[in-house]
C-alpha atoms as a PDB file:
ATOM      1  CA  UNK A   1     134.974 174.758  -7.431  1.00  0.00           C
ATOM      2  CA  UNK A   2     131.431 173.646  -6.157  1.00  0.00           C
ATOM      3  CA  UNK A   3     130.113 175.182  -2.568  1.00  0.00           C
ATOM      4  CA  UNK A   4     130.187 171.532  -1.828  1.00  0.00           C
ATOM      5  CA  UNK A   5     134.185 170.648  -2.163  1.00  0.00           C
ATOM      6  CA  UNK A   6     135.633 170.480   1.155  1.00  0.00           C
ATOM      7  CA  UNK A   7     138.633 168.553  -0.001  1.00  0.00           C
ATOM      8  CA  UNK A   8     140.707 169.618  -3.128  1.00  0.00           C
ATOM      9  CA  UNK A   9     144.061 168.582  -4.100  1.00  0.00           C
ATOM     10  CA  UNK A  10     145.203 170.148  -6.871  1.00  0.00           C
ATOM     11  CA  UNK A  11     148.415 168.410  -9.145  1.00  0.00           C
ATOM     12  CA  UNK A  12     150.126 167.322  -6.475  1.00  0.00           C
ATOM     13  CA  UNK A  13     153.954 166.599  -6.412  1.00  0.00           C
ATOM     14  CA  UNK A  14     154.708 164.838  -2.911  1.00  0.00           C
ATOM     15  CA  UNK A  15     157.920 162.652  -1.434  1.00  0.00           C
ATOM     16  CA  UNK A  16     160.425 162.330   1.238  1.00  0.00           C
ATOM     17  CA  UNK A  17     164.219 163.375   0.711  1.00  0.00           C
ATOM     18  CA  UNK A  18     163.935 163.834  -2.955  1.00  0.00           C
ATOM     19  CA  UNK A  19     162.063 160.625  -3.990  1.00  0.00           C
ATOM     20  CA  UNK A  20     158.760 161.412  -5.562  1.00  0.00           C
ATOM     21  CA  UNK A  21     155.821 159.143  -4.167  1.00  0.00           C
ATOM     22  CA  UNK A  22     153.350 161.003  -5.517  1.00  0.00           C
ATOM     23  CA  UNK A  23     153.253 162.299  -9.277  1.00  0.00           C
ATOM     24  CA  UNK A  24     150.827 165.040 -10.594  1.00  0.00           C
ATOM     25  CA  UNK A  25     147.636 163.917  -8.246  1.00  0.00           C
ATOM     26  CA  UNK A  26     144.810 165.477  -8.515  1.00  0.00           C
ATOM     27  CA  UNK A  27     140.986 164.800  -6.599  1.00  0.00           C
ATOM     28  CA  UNK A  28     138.370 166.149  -4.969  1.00  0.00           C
ATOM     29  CA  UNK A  29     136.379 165.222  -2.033  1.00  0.00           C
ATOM     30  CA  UNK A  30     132.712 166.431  -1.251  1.00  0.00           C
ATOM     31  CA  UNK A  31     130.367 167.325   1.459  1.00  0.00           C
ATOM     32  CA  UNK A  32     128.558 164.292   2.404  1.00  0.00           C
ATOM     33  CA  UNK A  33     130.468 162.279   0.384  1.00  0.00           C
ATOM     34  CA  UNK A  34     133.016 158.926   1.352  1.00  0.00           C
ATOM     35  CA  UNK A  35     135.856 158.761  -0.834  1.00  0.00           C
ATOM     36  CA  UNK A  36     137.494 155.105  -0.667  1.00  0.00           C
ATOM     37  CA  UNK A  37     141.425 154.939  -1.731  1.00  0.00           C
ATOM     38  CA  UNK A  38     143.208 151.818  -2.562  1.00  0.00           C
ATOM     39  CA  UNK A  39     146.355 150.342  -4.217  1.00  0.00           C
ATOM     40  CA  UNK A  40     148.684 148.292  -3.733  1.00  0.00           C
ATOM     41  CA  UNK A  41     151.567 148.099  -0.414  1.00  0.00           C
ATOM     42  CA  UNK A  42     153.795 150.826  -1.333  1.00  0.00           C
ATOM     43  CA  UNK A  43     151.974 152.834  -4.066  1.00  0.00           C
ATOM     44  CA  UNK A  44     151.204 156.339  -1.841  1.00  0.00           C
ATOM     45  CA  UNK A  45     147.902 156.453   0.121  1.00  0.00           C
ATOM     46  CA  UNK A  46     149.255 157.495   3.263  1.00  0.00           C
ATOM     47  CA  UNK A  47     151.190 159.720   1.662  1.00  0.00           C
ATOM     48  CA  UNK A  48     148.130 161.333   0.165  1.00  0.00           C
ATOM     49  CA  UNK A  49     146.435 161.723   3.896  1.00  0.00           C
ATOM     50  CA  UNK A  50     149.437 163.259   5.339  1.00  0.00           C
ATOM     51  CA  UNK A  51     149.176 165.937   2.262  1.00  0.00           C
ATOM     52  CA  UNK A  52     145.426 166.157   2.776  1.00  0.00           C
ATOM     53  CA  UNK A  53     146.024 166.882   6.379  1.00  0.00           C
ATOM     54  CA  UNK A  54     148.993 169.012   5.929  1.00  0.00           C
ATOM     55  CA  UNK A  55     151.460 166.683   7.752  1.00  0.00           C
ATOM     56  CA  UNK A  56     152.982 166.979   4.646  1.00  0.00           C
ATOM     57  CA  UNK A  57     153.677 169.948   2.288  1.00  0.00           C
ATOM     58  CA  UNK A  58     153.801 168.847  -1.230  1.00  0.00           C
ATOM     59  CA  UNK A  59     156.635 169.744  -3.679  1.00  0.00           C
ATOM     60  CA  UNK A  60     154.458 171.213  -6.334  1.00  0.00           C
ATOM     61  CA  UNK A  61     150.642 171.730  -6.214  1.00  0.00           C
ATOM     62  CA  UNK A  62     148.181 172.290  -3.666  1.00  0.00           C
ATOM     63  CA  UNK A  63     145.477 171.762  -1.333  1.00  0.00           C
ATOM     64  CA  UNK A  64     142.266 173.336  -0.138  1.00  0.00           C
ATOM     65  CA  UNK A  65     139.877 172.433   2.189  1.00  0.00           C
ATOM     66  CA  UNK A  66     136.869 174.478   1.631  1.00  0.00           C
ATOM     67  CA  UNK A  67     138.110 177.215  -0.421  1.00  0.00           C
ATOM     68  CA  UNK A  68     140.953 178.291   2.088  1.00  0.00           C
ATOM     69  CA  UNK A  69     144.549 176.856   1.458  1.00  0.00           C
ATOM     70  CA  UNK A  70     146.016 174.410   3.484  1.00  0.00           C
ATOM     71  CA  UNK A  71     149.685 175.987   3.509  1.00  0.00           C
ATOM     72  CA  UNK A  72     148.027 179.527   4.761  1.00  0.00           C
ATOM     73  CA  UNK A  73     146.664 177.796   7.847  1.00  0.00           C
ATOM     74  CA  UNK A  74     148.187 177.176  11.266  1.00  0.00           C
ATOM     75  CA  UNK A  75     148.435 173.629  12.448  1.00  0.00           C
ATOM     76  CA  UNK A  76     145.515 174.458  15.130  1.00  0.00           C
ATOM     77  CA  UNK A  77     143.542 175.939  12.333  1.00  0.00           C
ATOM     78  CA  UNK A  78     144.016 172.952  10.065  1.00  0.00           C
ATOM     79  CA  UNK A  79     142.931 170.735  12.977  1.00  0.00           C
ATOM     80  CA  UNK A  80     140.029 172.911  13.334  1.00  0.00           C
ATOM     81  CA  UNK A  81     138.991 171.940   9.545  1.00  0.00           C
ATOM     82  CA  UNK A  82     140.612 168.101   9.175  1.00  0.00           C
ATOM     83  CA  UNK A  83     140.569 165.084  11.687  1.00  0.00           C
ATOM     84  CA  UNK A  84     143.206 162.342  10.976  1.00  0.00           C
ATOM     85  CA  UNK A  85     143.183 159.144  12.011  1.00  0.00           C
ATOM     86  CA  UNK A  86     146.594 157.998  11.472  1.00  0.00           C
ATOM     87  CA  UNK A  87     147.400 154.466  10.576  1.00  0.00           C
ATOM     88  CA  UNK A  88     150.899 154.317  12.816  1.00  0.00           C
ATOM     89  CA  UNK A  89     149.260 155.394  16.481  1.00  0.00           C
ATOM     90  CA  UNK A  90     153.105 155.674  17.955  1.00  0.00           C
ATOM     91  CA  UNK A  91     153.813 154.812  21.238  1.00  0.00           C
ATOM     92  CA  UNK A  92     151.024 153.860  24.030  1.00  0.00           C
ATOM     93  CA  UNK A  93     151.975 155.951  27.151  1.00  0.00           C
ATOM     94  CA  UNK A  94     149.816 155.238  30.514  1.00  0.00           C
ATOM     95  CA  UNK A  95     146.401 157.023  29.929  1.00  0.00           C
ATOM     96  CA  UNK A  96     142.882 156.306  29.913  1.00  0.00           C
ATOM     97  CA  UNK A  97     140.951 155.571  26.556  1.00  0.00           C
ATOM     98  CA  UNK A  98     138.274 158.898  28.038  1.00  0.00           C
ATOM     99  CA  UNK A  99     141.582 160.960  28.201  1.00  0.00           C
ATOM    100  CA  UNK A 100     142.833 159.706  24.162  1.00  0.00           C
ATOM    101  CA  UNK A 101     139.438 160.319  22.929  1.00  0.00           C
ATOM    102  CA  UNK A 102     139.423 163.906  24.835  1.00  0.00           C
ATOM    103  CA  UNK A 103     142.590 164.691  22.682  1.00  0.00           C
ATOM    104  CA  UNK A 104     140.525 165.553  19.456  1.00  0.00           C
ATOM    105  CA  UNK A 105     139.124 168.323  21.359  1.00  0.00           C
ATOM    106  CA  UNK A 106     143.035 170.113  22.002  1.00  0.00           C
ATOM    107  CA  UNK A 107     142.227 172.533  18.702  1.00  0.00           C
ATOM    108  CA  UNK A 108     139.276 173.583  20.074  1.00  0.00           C
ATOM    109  CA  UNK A 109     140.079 174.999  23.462  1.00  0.00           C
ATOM    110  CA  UNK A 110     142.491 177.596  24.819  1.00  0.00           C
ATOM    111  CA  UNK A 111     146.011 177.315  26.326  1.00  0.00           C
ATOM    112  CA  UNK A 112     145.872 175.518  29.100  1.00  0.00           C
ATOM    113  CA  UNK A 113     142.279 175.422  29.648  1.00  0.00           C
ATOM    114  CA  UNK A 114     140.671 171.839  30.665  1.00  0.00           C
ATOM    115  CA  UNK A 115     137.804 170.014  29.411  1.00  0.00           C
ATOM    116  CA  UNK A 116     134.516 170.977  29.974  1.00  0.00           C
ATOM    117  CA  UNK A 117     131.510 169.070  30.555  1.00  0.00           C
ATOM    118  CA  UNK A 118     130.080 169.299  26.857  1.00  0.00           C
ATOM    119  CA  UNK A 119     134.157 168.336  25.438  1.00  0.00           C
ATOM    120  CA  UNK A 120     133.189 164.692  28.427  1.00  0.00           C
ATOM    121  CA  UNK A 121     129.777 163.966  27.065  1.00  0.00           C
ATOM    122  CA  UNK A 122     130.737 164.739  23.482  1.00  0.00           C
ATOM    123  CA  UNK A 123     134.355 161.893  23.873  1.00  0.00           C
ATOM    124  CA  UNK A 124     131.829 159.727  25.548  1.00  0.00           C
ATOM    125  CA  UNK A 125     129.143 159.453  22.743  1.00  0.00           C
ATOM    126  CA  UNK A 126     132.090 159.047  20.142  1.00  0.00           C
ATOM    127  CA  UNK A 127     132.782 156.160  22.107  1.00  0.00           C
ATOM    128  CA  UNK A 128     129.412 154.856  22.027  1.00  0.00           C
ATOM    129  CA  UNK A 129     129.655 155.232  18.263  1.00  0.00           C
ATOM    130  CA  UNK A 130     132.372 152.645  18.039  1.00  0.00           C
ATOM    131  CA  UNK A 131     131.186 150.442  20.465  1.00  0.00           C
ATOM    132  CA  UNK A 132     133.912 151.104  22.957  1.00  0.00           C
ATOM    133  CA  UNK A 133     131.672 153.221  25.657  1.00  0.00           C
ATOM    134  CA  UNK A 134     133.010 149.969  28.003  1.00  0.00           C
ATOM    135  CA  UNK A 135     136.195 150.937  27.058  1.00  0.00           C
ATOM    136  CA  UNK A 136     136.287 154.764  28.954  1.00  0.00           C
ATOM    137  CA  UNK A 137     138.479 154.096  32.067  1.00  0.00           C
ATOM    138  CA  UNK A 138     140.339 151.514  30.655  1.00  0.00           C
ATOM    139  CA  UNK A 139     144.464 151.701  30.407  1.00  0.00           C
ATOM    140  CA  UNK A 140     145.358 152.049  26.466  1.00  0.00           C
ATOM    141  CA  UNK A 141     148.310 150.098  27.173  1.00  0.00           C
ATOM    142  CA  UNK A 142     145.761 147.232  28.411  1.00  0.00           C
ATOM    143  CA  UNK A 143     143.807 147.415  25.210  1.00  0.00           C
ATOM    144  CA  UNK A 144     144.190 145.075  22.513  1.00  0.00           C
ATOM    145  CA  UNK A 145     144.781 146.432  18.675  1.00  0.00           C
ATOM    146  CA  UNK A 146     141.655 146.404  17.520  1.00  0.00           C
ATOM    147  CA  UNK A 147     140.214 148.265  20.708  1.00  0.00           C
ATOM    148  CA  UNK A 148     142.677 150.877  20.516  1.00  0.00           C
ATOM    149  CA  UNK A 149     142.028 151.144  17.113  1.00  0.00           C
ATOM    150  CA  UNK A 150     138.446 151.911  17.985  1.00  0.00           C
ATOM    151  CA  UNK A 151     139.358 154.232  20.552  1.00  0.00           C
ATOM    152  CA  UNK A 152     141.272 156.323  18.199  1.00  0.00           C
ATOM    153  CA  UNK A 153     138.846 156.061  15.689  1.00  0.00           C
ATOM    154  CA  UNK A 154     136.655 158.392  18.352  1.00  0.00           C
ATOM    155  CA  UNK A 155     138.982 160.681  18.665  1.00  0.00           C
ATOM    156  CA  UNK A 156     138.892 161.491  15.465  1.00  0.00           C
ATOM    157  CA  UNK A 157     135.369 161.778  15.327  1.00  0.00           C
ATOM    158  CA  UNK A 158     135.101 163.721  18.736  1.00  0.00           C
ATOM    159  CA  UNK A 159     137.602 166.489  17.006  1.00  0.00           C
ATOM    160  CA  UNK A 160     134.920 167.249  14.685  1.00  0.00           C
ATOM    161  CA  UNK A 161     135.737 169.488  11.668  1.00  0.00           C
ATOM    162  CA  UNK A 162     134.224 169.495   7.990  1.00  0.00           C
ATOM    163  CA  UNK A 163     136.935 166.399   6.645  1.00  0.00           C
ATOM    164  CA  UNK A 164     137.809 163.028   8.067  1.00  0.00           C
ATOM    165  CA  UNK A 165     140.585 161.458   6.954  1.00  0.00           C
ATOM    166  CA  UNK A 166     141.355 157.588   8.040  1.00  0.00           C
ATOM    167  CA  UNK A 167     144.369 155.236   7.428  1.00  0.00           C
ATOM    168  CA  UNK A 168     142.981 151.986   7.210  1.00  0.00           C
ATOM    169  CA  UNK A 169     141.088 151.813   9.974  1.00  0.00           C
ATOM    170  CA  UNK A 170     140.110 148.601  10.177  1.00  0.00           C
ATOM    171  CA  UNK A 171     143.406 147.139  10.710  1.00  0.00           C
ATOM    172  CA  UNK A 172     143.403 144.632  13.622  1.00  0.00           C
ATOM    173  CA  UNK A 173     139.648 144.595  13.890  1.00  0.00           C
ATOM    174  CA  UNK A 174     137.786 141.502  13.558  1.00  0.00           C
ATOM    175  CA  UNK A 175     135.009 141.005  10.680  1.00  0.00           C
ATOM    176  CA  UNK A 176     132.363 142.210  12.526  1.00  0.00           C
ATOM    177  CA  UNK A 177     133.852 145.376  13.644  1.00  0.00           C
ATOM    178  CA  UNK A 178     135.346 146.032  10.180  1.00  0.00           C
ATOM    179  CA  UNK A 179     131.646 146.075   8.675  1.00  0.00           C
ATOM    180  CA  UNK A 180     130.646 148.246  12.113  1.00  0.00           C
ATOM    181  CA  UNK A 181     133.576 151.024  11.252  1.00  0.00           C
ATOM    182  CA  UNK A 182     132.523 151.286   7.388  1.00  0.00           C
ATOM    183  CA  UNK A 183     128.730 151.826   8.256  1.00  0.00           C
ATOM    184  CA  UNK A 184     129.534 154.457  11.079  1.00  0.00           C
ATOM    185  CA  UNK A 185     131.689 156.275   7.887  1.00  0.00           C
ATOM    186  CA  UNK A 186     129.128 155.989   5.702  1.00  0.00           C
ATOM    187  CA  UNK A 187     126.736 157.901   8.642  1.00  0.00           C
ATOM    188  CA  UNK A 188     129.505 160.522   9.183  1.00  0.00           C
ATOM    189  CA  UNK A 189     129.493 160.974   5.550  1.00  0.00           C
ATOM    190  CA  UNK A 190     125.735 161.022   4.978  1.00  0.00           C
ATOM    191  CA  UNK A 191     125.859 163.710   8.137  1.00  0.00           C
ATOM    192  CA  UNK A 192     127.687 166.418   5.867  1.00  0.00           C
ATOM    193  CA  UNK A 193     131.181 165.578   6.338  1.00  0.00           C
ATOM    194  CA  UNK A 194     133.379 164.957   3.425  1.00  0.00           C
ATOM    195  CA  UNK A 195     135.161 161.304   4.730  1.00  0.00           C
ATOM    196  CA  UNK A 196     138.212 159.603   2.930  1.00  0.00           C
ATOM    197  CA  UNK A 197     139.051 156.363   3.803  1.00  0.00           C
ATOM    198  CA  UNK A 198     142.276 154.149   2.718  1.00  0.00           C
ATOM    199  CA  UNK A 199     141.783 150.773   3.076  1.00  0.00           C
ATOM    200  CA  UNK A 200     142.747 147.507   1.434  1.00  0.00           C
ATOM    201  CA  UNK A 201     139.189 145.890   1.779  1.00  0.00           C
ATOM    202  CA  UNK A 202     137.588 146.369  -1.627  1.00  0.00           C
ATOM    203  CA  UNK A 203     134.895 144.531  -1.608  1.00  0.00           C
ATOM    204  CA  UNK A 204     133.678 146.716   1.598  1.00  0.00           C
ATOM    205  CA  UNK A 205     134.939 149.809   0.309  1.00  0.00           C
ATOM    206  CA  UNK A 206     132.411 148.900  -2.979  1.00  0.00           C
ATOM    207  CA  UNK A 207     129.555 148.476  -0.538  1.00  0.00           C
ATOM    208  CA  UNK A 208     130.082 151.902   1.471  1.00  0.00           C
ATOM    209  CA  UNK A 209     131.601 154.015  -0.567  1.00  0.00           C
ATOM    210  CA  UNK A 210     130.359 156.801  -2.973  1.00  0.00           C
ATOM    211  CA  UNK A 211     133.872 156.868  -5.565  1.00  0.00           C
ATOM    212  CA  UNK A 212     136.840 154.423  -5.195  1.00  0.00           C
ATOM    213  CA  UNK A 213     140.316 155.946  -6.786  1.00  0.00           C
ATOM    214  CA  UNK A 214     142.677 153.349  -7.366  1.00  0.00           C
ATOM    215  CA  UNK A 215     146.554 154.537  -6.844  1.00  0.00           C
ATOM    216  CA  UNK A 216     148.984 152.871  -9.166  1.00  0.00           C
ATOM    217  CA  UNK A 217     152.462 152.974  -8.354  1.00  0.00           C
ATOM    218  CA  UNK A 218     155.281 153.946  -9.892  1.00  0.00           C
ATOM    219  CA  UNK A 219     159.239 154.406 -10.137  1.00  0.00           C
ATOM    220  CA  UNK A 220     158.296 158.087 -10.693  1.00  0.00           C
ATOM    221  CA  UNK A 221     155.234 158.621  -8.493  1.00  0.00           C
ATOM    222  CA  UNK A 222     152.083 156.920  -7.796  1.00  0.00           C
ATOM    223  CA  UNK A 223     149.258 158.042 -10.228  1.00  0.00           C
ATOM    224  CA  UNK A 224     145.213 157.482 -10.293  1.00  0.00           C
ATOM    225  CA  UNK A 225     144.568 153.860 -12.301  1.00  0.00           C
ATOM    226  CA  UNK A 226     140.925 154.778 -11.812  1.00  0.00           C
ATOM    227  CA  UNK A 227     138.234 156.812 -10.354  1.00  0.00           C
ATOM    228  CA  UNK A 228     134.854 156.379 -10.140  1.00  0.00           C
ATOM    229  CA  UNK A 229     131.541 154.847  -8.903  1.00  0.00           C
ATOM    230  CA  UNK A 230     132.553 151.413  -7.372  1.00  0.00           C
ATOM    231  CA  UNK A 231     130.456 149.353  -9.959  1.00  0.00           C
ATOM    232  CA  UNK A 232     132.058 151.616 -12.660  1.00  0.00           C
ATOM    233  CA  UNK A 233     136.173 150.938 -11.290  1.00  0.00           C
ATOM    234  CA  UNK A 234     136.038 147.625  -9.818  1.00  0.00           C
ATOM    235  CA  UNK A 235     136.807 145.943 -13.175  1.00  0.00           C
ATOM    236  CA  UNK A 236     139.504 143.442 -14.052  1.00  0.00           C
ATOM    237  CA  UNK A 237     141.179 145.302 -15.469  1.00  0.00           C
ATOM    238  CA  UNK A 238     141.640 148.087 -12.925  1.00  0.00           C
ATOM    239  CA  UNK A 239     142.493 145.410 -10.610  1.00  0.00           C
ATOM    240  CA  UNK A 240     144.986 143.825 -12.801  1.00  0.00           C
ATOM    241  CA  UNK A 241     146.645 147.393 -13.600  1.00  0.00           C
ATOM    242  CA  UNK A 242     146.310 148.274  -9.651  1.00  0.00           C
ATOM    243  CA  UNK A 243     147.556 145.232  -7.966  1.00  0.00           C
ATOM    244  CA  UNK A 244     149.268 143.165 -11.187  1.00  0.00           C
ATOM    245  CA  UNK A 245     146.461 139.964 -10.420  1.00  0.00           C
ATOM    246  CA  UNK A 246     143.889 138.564 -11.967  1.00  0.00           C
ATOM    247  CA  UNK A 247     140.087 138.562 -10.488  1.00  0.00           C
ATOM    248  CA  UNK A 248     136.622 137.607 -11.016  1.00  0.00           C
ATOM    249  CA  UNK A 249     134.390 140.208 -10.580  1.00  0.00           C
ATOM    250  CA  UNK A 250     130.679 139.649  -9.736  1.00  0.00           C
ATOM    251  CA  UNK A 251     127.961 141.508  -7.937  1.00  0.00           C
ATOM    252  CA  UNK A 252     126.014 141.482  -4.428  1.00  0.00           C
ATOM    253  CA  UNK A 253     122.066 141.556  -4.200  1.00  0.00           C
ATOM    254  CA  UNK A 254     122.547 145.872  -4.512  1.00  0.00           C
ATOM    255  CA  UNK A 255     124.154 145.556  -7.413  1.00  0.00           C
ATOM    256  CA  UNK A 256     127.553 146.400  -6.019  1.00  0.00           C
ATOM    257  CA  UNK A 257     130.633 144.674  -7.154  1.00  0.00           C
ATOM    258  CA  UNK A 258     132.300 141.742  -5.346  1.00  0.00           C
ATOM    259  CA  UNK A 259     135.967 140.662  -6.177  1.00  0.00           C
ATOM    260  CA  UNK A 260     136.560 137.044  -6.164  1.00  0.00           C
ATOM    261  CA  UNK A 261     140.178 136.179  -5.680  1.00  0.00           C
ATOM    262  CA  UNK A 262     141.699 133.712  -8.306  1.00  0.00           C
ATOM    263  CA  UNK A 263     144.899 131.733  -6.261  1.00  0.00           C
END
C-alpha cells in the first residue's frame, strides 16, 4: 500500500438480506486524487459509498482508509476520516441551511458542546464554495432541490476529513451548477483529499476526473467493466458492456473524450 492510499477496498462482498450487489470489488483511491464511478441504474454505486463510508459492512472483504480498518473504528472516528454526501437527504425538518452545514462539524466536538466561532466561519466559507453563502438563514424546507443539494454538498465539505465521498451530486442542479460542483471537486481533490464521486454525467466526469471505473451489473454482483484514465475507458465498447448502447465517442479541445449519444 502507497503512503498515498487513503481509500482501499479490498475484494469486497456487499448486499442487503442475502442478495449480493456487489461481487469481489476491489479499488483504491488516492491522496489528491478524484475517482469518478459510473454504471448503469441498478448496478451498485451507492452501495459501494455506503461500504466506503462504513454505512455498510461488507460480507467478505474489507476496507481501509489510510492504513487503519474501517470495521475497527467507531462511527465518530470514521466520520473523523470520511465525509458522505448521501444521494437520499431524508426528510427536511425546520432548520436553517447555517445550522445543516454546521452538522459536518458533530464528529469533531464534544458531547453537548456548541459551535464555536471557527466551526461558524468555517460552515460559512463552505457555503461560499458552492455558491449558496445567500443561502445561510434560509429555511431548508423553503429551498428548492438543487439548493439543498448545494447546501449539503457544504456540509460535507465543512466536516473535513482525508476522503469525500458524493452520491451524485449534481442531481437537481441546473447545467451551470453541475459544471460549478465538478470544478470545486476537482479543487478539493487537487487540495490533498482523496474525492470519489458517482455520477451519471460522463462526459463531465471525463473532463474532471483523474480514473473513471465503470460498474457492470450483474445477477450475482456488480463487477468493474473498466478502470482507468478517462481517455483510456471511455470507449465503445466499455459503454456498450456498461450500459448495453451504442455511442460515438470523440474528443474535446484537451483531448478528453466526449460521448455522443446515438437514438
Amino acid at each position: 500500500m502507497s503512503d498515498r492510499d487513503a481509500l482501499v477496498m479490498s475484494d469486497v462482498d456487499a448486499g442487503y438480506g442475502g442478495r449480493r450487489v456487489l461481487r469481489d470489488l476491489s479499488l483504491t483511491c488516492r491522496s489528491g486524487e478524484l475517482l469518478g464511478v459510473l454504471g448503469a441504474n441498478g448496478s451498485g454505486k451507492s452501495t459501494l459509498l455506503r461500504v466506503a463510508s462504513g454505512v455498510l459492512r461488507p460480507a467478505a472483504g474489507g476496507v481501509r482508509v489510510g492504513a487503519t480498518d474501517l470495521a475497527s473504528l467507531s462511527r465518530r472516528e470514521i466520520a473523523r476520516r470520511v465525509a458522505l454526501l448521501p444521494q437520499d437527504a431524508g426528510p427536511v425538518f425546520p432548520i436553517t441551511a447555517l445550522d445543516v452545514v454546521l452538522l459536518g462539524r458533530h464528529p469533531w466536538q464534544p458531547a453537548f458542546a456548541f459551535e464555536g466561532e471557527e466551526d461558524v466561519a468555517g460552515a460559512r466559507r463552505a457555503l461560499r464554495e458552492v455558491d449558496a453563502a445567500d443561502l445561510a438563514e434560509r429555511d431548508l424546507s423553503t429551498l428548492s432541490g438543487g439548493e439543498r443539494q448545494r447546501v449539503l454538498l457544504a456540509r460535507a465539505l465543512c466536516q473535513g476529513g482525508s476522503v469525500l465521498l458524493c452520491d451524485e451530486p449534481t442531481s437537481h442542479l441546473d447545467m451551470r451548477h453541475q459544471s460549478a460542483v465538478f470544478r470545486l471537486l476537482r479543487r478539493v481533490a487537487d487540495g490533498g483529499r482523496a474525492v470519489v464521486v458517482v455520477t451519471h454525467d460522463v462526459n463531465l466526469a471525463a473532463q474532471a476526473c483523474d480514473r473513471l471505473l465503470f460498474l457492470r451489473g450483474g445477477e450475482d454482483g456488480a463487477t468493474p467493466a473498466a478502470c482507468g484514465a478517462p481517455r483510456d475507458v471511455v470507449t465503445a465498447d466499455v459503454l456498450r458492456d456498461t450500459y448495453g448502447i451504442d455511442v460515438a465517442i470523440e474528443s474535446d479541445e484537451r483531448g478528453a473524450p466526449v460521448v455522443r449519444r446515438r437514438l
